[in-house]
C-alpha atoms as a PDB file:
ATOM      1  CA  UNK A   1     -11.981   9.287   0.809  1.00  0.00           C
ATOM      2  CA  UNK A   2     -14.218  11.882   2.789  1.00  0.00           C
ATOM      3  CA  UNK A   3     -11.143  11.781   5.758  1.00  0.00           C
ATOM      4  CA  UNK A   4      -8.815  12.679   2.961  1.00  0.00           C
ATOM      5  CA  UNK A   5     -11.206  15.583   1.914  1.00  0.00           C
ATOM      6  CA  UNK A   6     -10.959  16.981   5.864  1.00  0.00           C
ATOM      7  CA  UNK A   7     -14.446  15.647   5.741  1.00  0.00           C
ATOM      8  CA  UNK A   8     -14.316  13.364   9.054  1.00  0.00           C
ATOM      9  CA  UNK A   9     -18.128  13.875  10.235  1.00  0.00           C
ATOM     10  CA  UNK A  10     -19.199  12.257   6.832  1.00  0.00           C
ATOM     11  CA  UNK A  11     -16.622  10.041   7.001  1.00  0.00           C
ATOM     12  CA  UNK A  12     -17.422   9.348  10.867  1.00  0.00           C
ATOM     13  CA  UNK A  13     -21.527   8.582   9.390  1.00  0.00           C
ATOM     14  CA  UNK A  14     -20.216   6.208   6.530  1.00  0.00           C
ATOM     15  CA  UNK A  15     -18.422   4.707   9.387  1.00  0.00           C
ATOM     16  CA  UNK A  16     -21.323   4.083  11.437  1.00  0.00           C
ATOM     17  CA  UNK A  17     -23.441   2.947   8.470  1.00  0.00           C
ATOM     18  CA  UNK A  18     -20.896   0.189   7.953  1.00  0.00           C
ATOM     19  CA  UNK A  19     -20.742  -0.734  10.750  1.00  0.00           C
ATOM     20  CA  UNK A  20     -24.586  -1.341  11.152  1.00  0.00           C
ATOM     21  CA  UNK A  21     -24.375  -3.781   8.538  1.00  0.00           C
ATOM     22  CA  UNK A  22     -21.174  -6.019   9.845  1.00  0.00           C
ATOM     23  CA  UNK A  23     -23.757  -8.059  12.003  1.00  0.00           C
ATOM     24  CA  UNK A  24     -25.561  -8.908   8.725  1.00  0.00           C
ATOM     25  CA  UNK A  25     -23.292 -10.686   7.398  1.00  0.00           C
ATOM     26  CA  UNK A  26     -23.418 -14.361   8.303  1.00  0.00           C
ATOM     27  CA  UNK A  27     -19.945 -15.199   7.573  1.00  0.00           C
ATOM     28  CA  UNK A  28     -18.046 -14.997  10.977  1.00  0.00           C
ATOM     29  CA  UNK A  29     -14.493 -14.675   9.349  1.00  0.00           C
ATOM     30  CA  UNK A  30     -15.965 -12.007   6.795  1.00  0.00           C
ATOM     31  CA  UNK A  31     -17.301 -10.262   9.547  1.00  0.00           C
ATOM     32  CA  UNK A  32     -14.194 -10.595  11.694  1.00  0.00           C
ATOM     33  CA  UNK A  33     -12.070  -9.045   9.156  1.00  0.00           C
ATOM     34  CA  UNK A  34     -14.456  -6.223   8.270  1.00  0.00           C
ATOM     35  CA  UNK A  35     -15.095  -5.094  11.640  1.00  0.00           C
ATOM     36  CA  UNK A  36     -11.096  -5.006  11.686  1.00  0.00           C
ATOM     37  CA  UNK A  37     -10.832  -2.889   8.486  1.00  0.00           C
ATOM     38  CA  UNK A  38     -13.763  -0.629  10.020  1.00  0.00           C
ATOM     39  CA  UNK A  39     -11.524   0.068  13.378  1.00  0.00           C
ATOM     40  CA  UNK A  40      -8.416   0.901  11.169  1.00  0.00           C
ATOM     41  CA  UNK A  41     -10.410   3.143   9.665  1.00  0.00           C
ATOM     42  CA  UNK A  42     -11.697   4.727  12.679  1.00  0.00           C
ATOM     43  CA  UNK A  43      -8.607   5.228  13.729  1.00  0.00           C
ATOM     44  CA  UNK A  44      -7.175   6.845  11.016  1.00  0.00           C
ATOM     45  CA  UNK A  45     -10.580   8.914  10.862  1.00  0.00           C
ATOM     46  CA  UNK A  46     -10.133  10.293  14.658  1.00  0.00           C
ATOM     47  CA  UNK A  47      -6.746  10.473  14.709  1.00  0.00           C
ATOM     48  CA  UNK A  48      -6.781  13.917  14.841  1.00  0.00           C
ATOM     49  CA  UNK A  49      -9.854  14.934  16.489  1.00  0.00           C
ATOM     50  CA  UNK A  50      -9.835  12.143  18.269  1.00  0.00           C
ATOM     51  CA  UNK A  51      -6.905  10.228  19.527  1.00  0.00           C
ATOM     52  CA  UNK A  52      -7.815   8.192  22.441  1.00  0.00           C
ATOM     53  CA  UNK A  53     -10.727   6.839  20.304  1.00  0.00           C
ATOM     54  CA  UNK A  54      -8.337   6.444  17.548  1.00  0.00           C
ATOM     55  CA  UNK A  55      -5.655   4.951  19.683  1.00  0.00           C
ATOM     56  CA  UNK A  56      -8.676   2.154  21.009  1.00  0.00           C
ATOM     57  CA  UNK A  57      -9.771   1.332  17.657  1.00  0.00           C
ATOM     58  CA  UNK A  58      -6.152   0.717  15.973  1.00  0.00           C
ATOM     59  CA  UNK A  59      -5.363  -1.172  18.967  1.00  0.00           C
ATOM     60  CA  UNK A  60      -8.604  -3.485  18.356  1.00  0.00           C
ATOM     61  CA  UNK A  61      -7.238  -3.702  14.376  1.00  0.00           C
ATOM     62  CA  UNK A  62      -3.529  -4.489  15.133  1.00  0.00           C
ATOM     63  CA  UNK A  63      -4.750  -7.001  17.420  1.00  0.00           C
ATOM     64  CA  UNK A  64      -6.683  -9.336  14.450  1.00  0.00           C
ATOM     65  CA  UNK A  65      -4.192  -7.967  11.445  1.00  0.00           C
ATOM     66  CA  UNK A  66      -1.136  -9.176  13.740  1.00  0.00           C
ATOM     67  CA  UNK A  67      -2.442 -13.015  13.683  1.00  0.00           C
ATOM     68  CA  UNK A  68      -4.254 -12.185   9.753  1.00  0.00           C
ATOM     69  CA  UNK A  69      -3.018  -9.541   7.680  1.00  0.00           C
ATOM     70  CA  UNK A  70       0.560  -8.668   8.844  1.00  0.00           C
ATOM     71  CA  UNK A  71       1.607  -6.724   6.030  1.00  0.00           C
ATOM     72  CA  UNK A  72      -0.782  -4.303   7.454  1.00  0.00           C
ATOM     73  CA  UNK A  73       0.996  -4.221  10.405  1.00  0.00           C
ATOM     74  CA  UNK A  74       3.897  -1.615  10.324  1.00  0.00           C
ATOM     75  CA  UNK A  75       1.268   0.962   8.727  1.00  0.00           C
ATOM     76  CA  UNK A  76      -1.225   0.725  12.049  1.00  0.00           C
ATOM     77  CA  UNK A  77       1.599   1.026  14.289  1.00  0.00           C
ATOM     78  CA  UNK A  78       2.935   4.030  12.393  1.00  0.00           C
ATOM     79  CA  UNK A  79      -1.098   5.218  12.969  1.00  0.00           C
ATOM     80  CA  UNK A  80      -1.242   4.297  16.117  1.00  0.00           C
ATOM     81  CA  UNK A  81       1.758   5.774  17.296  1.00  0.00           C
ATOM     82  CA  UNK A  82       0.680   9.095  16.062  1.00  0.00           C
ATOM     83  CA  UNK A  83      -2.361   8.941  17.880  1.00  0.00           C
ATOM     84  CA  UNK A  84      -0.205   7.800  21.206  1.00  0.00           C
ATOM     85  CA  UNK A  85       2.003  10.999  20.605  1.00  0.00           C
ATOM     86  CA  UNK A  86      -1.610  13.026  20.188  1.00  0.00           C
ATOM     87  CA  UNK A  87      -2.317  12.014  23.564  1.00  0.00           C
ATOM     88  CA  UNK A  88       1.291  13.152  25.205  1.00  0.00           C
ATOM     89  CA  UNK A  89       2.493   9.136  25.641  1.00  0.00           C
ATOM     90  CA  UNK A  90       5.787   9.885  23.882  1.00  0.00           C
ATOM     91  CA  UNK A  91       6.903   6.514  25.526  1.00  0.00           C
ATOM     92  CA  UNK A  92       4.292   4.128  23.893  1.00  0.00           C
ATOM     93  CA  UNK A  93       4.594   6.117  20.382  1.00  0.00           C
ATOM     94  CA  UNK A  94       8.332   5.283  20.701  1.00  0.00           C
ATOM     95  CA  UNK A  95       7.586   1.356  20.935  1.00  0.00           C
ATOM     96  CA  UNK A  96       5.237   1.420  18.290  1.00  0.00           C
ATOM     97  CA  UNK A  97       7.439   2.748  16.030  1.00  0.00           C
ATOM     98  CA  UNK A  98      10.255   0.504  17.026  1.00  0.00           C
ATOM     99  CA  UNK A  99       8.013  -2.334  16.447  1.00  0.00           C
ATOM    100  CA  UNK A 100       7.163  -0.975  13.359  1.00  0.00           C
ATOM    101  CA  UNK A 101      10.344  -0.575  11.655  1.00  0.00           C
ATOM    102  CA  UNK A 102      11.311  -4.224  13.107  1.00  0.00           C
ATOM    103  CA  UNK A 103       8.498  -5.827  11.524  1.00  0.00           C
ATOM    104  CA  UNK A 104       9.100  -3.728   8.378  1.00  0.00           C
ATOM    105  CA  UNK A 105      12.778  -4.916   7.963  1.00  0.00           C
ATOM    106  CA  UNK A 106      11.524  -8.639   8.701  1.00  0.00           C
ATOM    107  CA  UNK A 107       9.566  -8.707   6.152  1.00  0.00           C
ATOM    108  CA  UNK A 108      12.209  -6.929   3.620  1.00  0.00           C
ATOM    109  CA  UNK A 109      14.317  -9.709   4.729  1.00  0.00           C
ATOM    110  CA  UNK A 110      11.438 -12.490   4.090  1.00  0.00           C
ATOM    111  CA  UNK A 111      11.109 -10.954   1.011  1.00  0.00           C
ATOM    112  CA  UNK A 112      14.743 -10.856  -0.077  1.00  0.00           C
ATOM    113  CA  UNK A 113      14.755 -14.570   0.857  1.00  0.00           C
ATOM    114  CA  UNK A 114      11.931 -15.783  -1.048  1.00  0.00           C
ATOM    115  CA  UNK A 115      13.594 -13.840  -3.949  1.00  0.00           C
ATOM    116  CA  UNK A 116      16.634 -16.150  -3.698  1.00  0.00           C
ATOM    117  CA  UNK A 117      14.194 -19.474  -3.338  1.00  0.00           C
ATOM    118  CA  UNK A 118      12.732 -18.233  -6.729  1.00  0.00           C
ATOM    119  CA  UNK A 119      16.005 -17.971  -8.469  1.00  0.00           C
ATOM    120  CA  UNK A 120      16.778 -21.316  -7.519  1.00  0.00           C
ATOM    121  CA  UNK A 121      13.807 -22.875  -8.513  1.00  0.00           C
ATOM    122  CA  UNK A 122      14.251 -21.473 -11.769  1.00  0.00           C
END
């Protein structure tokens, strides 16, 4: 919320306060998938100001949300592809994107073809 308000130092010290607390938890997979969410945030925090530590930390989120969460996917490429253009590496934005739009219309496919299973089940 406090990166939507153009607030990014706050936001960078919530940040930081959440991230002191990840080790706490004793779950590992809880843990995993926080410290995931926290580098998507990061990245989307530093974008701007930012973008090679942006462009580390949604690198270190696509990595666990491609094998857990893909539906997050297309949305942290999109991120991290501005943060790759931020940085002049018009080349690696490009793929991102690409990859992006693929996974997007794989999963509007999946989607249209779980539709039809439904129908049919009915």
């Amino acid at each position: 919320i406090l990166s939507g308000l153009s607030m990014d130092e706050e936001a960078g010290a919530d940040l930081a306060e959440a991230r002191a607390l990840i080790p706490q938890i004793k779950d590992a997979g809880v843990a995993e998938t926080l410290a995931a969410q926290a580098d998507a945030v990061e990245g989307r925090i530093f974008a701007g100001p930012e973008p090679a530590r942006a462009a580390a930390a949604l690198t270190r989120a696509l990595r666990y949300h491609e094998r857990a969460m893909p539906a997050w996917v297309p949305e942290l490429r999109l991120d991290l592809a501005r943060a790759q253009a931020a940085l002049g590496l018009d080349d690696e934005a490009e793929a991102q994107l690409i990859a992006g739009i693929r996974l997007l219309e794989s999963q509007r496919l999946q989607l249209r073809e779980g539709d039809q299973s439904l129908i049919l089940l009915n």
